[in-house]
Each structure stands twice: as structure tokens, then as C-alpha cells.
PDB file of N, CA and C in Angstrom:
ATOM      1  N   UNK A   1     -15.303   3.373 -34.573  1.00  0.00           N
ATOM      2  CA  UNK A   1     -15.452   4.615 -33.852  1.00  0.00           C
ATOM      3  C   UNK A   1     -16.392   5.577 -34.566  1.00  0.00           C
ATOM      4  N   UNK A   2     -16.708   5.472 -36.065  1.00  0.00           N
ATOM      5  CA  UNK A   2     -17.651   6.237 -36.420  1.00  0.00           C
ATOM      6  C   UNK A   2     -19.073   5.748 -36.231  1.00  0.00           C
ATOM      7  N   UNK A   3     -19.464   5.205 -35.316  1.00  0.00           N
ATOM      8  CA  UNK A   3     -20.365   4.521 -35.558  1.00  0.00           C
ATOM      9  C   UNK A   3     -21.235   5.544 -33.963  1.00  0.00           C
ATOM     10  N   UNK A   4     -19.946   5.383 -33.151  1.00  0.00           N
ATOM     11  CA  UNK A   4     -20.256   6.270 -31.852  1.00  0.00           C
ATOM     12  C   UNK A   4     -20.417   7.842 -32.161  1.00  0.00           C
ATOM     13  N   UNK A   5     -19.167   8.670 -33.207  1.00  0.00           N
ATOM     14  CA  UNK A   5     -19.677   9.709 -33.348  1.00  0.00           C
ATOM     15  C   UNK A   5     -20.664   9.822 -33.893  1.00  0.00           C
ATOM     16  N   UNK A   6     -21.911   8.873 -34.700  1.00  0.00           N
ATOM     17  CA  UNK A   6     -23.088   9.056 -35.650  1.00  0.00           C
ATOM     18  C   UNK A   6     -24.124   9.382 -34.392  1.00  0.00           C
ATOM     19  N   UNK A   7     -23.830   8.321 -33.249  1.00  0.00           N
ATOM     20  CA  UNK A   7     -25.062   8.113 -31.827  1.00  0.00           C
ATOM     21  C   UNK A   7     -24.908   9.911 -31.304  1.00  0.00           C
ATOM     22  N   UNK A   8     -23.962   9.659 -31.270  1.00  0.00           N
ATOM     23  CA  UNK A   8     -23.419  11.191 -30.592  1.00  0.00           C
ATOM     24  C   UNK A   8     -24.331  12.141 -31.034  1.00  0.00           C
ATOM     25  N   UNK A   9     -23.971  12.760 -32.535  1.00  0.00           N
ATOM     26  CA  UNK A   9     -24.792  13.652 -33.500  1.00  0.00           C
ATOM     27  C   UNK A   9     -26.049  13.764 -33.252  1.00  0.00           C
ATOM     28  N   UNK A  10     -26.869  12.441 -32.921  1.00  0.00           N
ATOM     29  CA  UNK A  10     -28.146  12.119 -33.358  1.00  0.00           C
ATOM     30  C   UNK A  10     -28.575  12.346 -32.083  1.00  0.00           C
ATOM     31  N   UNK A  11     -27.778  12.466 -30.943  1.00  0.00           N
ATOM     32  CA  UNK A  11     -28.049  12.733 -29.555  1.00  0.00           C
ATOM     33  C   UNK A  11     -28.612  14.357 -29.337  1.00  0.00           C
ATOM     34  N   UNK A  12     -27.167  14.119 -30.248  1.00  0.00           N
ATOM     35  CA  UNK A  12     -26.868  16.003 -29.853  1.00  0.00           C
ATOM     36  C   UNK A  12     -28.423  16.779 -30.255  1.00  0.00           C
ATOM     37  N   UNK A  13     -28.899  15.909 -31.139  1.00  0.00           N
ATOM     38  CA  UNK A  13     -29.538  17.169 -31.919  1.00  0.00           C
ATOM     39  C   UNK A  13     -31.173  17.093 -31.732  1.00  0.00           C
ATOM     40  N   UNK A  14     -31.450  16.041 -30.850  1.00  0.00           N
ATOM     41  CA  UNK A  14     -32.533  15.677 -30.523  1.00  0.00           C
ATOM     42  C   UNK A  14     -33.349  16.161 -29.851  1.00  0.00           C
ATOM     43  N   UNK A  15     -33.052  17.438 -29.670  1.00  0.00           N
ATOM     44  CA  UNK A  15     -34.038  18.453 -29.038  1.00  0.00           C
ATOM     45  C   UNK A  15     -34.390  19.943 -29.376  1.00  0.00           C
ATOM     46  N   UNK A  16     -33.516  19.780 -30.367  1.00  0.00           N
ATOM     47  CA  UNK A  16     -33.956  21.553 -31.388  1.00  0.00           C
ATOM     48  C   UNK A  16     -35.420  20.682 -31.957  1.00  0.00           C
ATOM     49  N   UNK A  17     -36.028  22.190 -32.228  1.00  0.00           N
ATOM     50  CA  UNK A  17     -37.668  22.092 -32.608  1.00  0.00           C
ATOM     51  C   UNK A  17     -37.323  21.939 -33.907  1.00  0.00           C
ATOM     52  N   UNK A  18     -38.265  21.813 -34.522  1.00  0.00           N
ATOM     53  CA  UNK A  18     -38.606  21.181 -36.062  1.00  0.00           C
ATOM     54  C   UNK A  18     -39.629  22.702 -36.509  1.00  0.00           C
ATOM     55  N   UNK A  19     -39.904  22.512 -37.678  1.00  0.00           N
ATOM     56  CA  UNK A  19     -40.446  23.553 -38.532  1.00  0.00           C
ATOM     57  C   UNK A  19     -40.522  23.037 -40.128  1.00  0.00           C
ATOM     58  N   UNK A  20     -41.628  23.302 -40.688  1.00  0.00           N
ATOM     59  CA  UNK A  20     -41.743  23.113 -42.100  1.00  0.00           C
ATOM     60  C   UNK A  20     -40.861  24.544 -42.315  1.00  0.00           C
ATOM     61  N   UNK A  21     -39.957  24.242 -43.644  1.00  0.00           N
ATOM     62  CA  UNK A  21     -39.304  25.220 -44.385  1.00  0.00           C
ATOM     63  C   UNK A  21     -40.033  25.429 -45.504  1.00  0.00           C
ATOM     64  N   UNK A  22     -41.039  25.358 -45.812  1.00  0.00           N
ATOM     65  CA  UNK A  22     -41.723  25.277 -46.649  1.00  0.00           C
ATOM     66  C   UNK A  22     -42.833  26.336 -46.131  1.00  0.00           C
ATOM     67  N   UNK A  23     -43.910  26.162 -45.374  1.00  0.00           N
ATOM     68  CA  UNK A  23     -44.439  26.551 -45.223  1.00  0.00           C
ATOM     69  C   UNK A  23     -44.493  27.395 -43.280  1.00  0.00           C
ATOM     70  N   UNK A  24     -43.605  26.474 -43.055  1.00  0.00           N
ATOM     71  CA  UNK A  24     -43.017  27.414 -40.987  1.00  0.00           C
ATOM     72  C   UNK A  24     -44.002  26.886 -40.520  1.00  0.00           C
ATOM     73  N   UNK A  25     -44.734  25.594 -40.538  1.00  0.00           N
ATOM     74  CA  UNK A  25     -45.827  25.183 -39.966  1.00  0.00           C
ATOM     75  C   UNK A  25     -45.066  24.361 -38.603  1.00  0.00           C
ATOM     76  N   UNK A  26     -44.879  24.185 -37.513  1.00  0.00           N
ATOM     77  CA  UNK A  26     -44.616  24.217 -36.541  1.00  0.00           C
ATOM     78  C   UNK A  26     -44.036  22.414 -36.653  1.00  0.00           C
ATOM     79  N   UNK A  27     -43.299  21.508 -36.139  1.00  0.00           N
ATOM     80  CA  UNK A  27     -43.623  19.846 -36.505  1.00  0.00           C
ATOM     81  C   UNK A  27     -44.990  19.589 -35.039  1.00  0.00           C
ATOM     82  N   UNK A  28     -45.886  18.613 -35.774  1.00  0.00           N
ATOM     83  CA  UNK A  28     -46.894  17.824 -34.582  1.00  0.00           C
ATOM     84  C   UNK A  28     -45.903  16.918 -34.001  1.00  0.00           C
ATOM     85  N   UNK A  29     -46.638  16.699 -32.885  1.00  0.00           N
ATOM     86  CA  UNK A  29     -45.732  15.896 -31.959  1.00  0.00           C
ATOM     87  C   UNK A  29     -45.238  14.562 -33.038  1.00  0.00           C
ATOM     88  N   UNK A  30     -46.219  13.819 -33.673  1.00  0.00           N
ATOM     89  CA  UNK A  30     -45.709  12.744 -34.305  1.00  0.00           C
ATOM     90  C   UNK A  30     -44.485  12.884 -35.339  1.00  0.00           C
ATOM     91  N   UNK A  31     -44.285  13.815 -35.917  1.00  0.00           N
ATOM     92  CA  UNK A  31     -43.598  14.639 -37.001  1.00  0.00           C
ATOM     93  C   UNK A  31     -42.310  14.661 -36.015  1.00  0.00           C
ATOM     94  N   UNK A  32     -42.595  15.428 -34.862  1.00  0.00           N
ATOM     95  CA  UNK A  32     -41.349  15.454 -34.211  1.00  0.00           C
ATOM     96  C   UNK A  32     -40.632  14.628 -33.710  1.00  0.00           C
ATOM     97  N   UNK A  33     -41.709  13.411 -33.156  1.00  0.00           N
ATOM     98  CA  UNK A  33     -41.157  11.917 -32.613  1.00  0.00           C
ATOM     99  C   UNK A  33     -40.021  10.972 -33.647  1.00  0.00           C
ATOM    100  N   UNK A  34     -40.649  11.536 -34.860  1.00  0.00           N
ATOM    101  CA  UNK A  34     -40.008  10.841 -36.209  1.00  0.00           C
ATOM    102  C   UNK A  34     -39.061  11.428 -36.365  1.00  0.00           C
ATOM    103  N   UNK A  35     -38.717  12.448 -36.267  1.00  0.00           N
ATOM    104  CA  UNK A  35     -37.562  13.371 -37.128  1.00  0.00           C
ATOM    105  C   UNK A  35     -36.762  13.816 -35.938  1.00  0.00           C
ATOM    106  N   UNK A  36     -36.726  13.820 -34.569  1.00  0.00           N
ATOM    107  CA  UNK A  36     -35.873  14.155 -33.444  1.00  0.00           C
ATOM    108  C   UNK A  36     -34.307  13.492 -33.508  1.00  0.00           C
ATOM    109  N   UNK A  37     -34.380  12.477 -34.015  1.00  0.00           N
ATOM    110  CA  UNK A  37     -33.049  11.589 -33.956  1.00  0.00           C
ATOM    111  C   UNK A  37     -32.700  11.616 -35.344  1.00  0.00           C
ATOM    112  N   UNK A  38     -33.344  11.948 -36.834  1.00  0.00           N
ATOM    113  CA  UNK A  38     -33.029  12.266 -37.978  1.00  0.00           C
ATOM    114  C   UNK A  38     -31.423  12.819 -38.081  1.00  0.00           C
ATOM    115  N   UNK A  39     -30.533  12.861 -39.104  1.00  0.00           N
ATOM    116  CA  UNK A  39     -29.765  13.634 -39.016  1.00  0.00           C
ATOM    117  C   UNK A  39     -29.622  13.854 -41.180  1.00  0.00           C
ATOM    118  N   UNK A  40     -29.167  15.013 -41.398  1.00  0.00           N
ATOM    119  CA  UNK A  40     -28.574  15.740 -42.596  1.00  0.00           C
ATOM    120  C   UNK A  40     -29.658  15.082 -43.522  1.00  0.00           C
ATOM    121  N   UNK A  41     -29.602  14.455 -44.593  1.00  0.00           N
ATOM    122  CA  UNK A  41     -30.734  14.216 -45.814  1.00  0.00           C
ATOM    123  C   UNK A  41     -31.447  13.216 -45.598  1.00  0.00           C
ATOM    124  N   UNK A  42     -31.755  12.915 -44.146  1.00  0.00           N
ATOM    125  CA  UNK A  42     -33.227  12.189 -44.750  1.00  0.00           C
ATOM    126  C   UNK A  42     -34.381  12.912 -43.883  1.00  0.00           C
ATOM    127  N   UNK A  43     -35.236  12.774 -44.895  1.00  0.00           N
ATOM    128  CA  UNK A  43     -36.544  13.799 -45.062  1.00  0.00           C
ATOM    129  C   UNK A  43     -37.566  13.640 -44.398  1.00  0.00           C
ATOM    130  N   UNK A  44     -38.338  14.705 -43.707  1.00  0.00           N
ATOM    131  CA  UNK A  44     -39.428  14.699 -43.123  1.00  0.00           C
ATOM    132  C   UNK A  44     -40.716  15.185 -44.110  1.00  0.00           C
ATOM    133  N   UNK A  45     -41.649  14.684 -44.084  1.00  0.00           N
ATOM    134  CA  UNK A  45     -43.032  15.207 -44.673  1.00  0.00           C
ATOM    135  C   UNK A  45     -44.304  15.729 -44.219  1.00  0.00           C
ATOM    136  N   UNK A  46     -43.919  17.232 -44.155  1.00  0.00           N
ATOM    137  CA  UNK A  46     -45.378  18.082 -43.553  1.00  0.00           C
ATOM    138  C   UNK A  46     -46.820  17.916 -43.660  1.00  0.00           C
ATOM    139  N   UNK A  47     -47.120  17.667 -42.185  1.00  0.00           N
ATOM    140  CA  UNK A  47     -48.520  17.349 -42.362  1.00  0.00           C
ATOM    141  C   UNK A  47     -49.639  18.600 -42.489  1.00  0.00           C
ATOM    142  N   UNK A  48     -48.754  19.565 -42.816  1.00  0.00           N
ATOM    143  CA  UNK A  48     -49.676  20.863 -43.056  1.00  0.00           C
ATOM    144  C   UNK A  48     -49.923  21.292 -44.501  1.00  0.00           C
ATOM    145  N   UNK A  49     -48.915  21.079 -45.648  1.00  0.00           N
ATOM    146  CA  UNK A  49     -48.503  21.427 -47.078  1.00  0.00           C
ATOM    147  C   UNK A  49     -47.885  19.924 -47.764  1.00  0.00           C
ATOM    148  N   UNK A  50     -48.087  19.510 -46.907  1.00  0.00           N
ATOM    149  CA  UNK A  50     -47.498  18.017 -47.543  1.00  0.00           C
ATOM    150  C   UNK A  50     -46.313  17.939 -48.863  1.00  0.00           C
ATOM    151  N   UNK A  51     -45.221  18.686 -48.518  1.00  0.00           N
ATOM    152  CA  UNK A  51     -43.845  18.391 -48.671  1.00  0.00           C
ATOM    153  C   UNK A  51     -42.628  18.122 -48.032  1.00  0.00           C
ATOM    154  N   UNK A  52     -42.149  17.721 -48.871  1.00  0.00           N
ATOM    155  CA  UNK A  52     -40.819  16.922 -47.615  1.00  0.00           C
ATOM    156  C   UNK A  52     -39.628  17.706 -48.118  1.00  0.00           C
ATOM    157  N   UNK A  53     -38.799  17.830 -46.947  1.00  0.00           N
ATOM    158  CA  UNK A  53     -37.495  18.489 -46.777  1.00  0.00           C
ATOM    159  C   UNK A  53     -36.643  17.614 -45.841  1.00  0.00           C
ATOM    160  N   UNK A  54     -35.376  17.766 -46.149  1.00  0.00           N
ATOM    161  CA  UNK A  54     -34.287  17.204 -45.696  1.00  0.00           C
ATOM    162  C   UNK A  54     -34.435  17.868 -43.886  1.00  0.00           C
ATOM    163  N   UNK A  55     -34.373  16.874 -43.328  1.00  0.00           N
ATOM    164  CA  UNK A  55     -34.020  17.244 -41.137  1.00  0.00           C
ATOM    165  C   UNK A  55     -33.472  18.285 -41.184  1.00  0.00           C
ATOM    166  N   UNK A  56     -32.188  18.734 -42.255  1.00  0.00           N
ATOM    167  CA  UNK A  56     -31.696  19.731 -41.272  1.00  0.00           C
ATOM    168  C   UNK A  56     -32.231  20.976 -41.745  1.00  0.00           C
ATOM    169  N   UNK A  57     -33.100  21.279 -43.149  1.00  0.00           N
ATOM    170  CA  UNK A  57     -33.784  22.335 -43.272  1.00  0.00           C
ATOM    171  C   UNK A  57     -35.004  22.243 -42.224  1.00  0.00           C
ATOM    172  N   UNK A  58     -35.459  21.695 -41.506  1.00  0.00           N
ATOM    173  CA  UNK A  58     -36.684  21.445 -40.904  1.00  0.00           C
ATOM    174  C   UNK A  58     -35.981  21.975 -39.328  1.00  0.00           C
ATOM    175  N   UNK A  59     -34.558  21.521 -38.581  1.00  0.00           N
ATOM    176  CA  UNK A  59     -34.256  22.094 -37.718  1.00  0.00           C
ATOM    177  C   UNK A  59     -33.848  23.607 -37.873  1.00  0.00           C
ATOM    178  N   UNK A  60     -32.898  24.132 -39.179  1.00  0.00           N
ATOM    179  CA  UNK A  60     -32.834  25.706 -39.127  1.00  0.00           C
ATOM    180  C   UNK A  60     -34.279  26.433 -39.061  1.00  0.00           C
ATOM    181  N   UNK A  61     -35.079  26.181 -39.832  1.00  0.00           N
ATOM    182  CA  UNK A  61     -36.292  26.579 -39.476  1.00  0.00           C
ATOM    183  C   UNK A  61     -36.786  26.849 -38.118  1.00  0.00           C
ATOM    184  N   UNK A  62     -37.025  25.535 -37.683  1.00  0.00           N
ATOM    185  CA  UNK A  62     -37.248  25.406 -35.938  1.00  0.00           C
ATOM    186  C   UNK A  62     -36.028  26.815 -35.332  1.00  0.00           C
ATOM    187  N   UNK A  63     -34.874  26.632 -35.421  1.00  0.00           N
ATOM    188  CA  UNK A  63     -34.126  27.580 -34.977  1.00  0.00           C
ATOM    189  C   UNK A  63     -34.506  28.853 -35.197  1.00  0.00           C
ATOM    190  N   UNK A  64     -34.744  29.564 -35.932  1.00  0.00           N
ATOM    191  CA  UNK A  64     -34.787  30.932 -36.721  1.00  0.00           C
ATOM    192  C   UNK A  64     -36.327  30.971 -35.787  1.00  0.00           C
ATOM    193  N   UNK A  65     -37.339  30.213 -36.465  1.00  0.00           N
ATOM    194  CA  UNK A  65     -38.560  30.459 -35.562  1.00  0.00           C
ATOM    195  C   UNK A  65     -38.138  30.772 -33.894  1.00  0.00           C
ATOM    196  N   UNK A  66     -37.851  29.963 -33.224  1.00  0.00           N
ATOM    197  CA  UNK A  66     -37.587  30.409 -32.193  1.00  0.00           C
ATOM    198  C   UNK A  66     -36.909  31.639 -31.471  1.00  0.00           C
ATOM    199  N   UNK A  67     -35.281  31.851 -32.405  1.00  0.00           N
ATOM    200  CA  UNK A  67     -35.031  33.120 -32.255  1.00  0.00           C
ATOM    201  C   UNK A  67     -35.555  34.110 -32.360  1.00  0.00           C
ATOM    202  N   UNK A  68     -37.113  34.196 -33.853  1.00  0.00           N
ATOM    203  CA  UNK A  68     -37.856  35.564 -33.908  1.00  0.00           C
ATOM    204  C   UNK A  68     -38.757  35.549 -32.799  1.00  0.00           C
ATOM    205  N   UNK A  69     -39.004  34.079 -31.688  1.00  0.00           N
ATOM    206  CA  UNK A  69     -40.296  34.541 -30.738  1.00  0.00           C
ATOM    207  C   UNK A  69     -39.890  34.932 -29.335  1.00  0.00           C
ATOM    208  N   UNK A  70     -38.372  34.435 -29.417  1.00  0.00           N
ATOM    209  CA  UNK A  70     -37.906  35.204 -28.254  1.00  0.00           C
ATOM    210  C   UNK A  70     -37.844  37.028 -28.050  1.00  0.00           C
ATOM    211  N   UNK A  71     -38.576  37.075 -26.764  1.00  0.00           N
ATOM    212  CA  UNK A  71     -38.562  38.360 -26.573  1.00  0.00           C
ATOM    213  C   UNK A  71     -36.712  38.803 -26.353  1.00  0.00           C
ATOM    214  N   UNK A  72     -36.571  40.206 -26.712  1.00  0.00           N
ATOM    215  CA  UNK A  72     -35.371  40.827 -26.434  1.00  0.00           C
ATOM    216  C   UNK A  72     -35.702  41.785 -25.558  1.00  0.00           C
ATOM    217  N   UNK A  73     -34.379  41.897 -24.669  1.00  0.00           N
ATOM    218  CA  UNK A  73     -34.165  42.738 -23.357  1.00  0.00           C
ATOM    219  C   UNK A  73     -33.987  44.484 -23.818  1.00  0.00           C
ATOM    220  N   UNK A  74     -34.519  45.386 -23.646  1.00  0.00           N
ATOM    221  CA  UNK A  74     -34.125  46.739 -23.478  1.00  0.00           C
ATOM    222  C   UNK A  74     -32.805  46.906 -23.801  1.00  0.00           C
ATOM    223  N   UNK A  75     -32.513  47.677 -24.360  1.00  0.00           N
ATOM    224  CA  UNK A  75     -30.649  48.141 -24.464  1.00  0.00           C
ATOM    225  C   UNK A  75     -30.749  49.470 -23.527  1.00  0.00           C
ATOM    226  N   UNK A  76     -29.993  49.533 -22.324  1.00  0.00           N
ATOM    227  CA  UNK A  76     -30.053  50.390 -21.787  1.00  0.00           C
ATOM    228  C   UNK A  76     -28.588  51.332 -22.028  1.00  0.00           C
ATOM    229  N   UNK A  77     -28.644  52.680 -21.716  1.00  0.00           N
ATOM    230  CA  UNK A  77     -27.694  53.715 -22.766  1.00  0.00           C
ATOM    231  C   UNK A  77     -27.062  53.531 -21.286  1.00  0.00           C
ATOM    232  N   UNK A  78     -25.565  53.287 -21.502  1.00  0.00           N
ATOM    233  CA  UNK A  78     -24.564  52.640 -20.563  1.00  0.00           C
ATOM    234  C   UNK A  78     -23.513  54.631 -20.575  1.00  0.00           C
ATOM    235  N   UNK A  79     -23.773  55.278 -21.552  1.00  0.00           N
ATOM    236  CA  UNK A  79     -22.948  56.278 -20.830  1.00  0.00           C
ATOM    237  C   UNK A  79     -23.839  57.165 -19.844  1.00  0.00           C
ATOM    238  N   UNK A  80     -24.448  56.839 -19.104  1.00  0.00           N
ATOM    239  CA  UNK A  80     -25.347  57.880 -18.014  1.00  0.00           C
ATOM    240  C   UNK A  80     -24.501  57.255 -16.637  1.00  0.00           C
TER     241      UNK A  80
END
């Protein structure tokens, strides 16, 4: 049965973006093809700075990048 929760994981996670933590250089498609199904310490190697980091520093990256490019909505003042 651990063999299904590993497919699972590797499912799950196969579509957060990638990012050098190193340098926030975005992953190229090939970078991403490689490292999409990756999971916890094994390492991807940037083709921008050419160092390698463990998948899941390469997905928080991807994450955080994305959260700073999302635009945010107005806060509108709710006692009027």
C-alpha cells in the first residue's frame, strides 16, 4: 500500500511550477518535464546558474513566485 500512496504524492504534485531557489530563474519546459513527478530530495539542476536543489525547494519557490505575481483585489472599507 505504500507504494500507491508514493503514485498518489507524485500525482498530487505534478503541477505546481518549479523555480530555481537559488537564483528564481523560472524551470524551462525540459527542467519542468524532469522534475514534475520528482518528489522531496532528489534534485533538479538549473539551467540558468547551474546548481542543483532538492524538488521541493524548487516547488516552494515556484509557489511564493506565483503568489508575489498574483494581482490582489482592493479591500473595500465594509463600515459605509
Amino acid at each position: 500500500m505504500n507504494w500507491l500512496r508514493h503514485i498518489v504524492l507524485r500525482w498530487g504534485a505534478r503541477n505546481i511550477s518549479l523555480a530555481c531557489p537559488r537564483c528564481r530563474h523560472p524551470a524551462s519546459s525540459s527542467t519542468f518535464r524532469r522534475g514534475r513527478f520528482m518528489l522531496g530530495d532528489e534534485e533538479l539542476v538549473c539551467e540558468a546558474c547551474g546548481e542543483s536543489s532538492v524538488v521541493t525547494f524548487w516547488r516552494f519557490e515556484g509557489l511564493s513566485c506565483c503568489a508575489e505575481a498574483m494581482p490582489r483585489a482592493p479591500v473595500t472599507n465594509s463600515r459605509r
